[in-house]
Protein backbone atom coordinates (compact mmCIF):
# COMPACT_ATOMS: atom_id res chain seq x y z
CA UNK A 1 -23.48 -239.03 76.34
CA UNK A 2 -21.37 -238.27 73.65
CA UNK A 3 -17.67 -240.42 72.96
CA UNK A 4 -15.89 -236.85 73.56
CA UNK A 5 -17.47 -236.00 76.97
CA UNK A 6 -17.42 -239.30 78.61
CA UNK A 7 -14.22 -239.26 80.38
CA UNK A 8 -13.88 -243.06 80.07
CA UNK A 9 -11.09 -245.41 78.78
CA UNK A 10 -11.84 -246.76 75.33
CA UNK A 11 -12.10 -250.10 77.45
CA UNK A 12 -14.92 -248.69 79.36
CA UNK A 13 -18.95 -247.86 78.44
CA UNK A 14 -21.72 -247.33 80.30
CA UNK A 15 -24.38 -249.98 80.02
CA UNK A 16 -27.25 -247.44 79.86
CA UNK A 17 -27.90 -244.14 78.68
CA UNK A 18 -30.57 -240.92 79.94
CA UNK A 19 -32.95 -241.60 77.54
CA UNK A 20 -32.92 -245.25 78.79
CA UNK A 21 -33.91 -244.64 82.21
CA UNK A 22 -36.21 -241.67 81.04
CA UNK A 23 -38.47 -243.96 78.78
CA UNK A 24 -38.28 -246.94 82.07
CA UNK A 25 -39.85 -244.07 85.19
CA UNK A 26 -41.38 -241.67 82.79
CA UNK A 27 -43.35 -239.20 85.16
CA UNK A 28 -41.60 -240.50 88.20
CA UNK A 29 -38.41 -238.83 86.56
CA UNK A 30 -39.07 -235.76 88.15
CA UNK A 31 -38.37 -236.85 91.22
CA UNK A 32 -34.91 -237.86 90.18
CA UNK A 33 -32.89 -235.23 91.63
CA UNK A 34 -29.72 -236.30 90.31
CA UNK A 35 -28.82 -238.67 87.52
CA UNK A 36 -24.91 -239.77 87.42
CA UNK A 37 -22.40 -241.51 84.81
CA UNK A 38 -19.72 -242.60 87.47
CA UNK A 39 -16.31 -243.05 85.86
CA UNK A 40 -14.47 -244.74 88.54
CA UNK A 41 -13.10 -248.09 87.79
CA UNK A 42 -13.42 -250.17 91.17
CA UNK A 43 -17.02 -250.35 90.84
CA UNK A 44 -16.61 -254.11 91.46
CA UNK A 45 -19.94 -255.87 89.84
CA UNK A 46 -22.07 -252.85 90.22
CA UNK A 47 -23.90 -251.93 87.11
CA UNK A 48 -26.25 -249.92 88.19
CA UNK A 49 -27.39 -248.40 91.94
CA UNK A 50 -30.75 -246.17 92.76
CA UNK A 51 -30.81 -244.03 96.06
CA UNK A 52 -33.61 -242.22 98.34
CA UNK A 53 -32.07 -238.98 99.75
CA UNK A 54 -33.59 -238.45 102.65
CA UNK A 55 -34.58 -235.03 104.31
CA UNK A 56 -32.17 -235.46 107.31
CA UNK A 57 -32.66 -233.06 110.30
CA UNK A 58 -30.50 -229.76 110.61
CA UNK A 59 -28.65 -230.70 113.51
CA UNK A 60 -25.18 -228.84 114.35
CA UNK A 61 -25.42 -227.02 110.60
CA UNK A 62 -25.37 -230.45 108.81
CA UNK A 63 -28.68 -231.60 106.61
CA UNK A 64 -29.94 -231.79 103.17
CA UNK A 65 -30.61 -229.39 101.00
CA UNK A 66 -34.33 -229.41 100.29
CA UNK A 67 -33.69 -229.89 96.29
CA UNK A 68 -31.37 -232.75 96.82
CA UNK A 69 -34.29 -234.94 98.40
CA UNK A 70 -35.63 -237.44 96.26
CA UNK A 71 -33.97 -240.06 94.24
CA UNK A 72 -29.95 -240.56 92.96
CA UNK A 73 -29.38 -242.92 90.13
CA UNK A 74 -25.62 -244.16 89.48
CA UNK A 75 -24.77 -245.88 86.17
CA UNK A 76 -21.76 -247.50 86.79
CA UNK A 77 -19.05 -248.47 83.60
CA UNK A 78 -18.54 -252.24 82.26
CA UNK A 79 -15.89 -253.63 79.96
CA UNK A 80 -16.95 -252.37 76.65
CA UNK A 81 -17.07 -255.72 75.47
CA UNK A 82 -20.04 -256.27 77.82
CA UNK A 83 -21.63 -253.75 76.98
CA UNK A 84 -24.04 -255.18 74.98
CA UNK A 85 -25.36 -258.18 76.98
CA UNK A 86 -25.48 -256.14 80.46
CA UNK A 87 -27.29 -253.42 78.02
CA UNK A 88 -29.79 -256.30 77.46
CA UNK A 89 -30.08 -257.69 81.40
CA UNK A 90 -30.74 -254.35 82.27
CA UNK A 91 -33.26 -253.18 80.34
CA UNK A 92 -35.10 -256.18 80.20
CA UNK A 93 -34.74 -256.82 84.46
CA UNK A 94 -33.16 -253.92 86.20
CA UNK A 95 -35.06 -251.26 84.44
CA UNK A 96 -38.47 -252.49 85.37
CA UNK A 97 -37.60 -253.37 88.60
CA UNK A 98 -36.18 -249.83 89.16
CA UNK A 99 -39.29 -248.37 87.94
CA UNK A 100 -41.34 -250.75 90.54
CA UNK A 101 -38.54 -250.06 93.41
CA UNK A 102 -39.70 -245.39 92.82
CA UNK A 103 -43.13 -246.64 92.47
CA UNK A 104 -43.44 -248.31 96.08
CA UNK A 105 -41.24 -245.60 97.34
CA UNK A 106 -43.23 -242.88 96.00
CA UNK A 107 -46.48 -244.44 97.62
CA UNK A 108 -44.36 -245.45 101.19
CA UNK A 109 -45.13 -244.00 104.61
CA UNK A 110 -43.47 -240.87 106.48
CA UNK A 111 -41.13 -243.39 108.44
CA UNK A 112 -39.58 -245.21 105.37
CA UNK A 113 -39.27 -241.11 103.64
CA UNK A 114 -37.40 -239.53 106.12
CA UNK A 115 -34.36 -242.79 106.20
CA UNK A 116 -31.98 -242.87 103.20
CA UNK A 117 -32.34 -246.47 101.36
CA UNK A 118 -30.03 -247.96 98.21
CA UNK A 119 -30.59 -250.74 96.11
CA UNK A 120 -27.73 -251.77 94.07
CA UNK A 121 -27.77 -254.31 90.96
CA UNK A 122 -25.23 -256.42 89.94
CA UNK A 123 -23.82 -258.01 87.16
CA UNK A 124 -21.91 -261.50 87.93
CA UNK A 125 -20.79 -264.25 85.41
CA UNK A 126 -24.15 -263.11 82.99
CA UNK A 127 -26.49 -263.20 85.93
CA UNK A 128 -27.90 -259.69 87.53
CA UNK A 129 -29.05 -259.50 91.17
CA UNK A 130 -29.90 -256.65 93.24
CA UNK A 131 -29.52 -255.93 96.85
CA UNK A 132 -31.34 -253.36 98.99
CA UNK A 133 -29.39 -251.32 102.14
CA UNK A 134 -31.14 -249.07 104.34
């Protein structure tokens, strides 16, 4: 994303870029129905977070909209200054487990399709972690 459009604070940078997670799923990036650059600050230690959008029943006018199913990933800003070592945790952990994490859900049953599921990684004092939520 270029330094004009990125609507960040020269203190801010996102660890990751498109072409980053494009090379790590590939084919699978089809399925991504929405890729996002979040600019908030209160992220907390979240560096990077990968969501299922589940087909949700039309109940009382509420649902999804049938394009919108299929997977969200958030790339969430660090301190420019650590940029460059959570650039490195990421691609060489986060990345691969992403592309392992579309993979299973991809091949998953009916039941675990039609719930919504997260996983979020994190970035704390150098190490990176991730957590799933259903």
């Amino acid at each position: 994303m270029s330094a004009r459009n990125r609507r960040l604070p020269r203190h801010r940078a996102w660890p990751l870029t498109t072409t980053d997670v494009t090379a790590c799923l590939g084919a699978h990036m089809e399925r991504v129905t929405d890729l996002r650059f979040l600019t908030g600050h209160n992220s907390g230690t979240i560096v990077l977070g990968a969501a299922w959008v589940a087909p949700e029943p039309r109940n009382y006018g509420r649902g999804i909209h049938p394009d919108m199913v299929g997977f969200r990933i958030d790339l969430h800003p660090v301190d420019a200054t650590e940029r460059a070592a959570a650039r490195a945790l990421l691609q060489a952990c986060a990345l691969p487990q992403l592309h392992a994490w579309v993979t299973q859900a991809i091949a998953a049953d009916e039941t675990w399709r039609q719930a919504p599921h997260r996983r979020y990684w994190r970035l704390t004092d150098g190490r990176l972690t991730h957590r799933d939520e259903a």
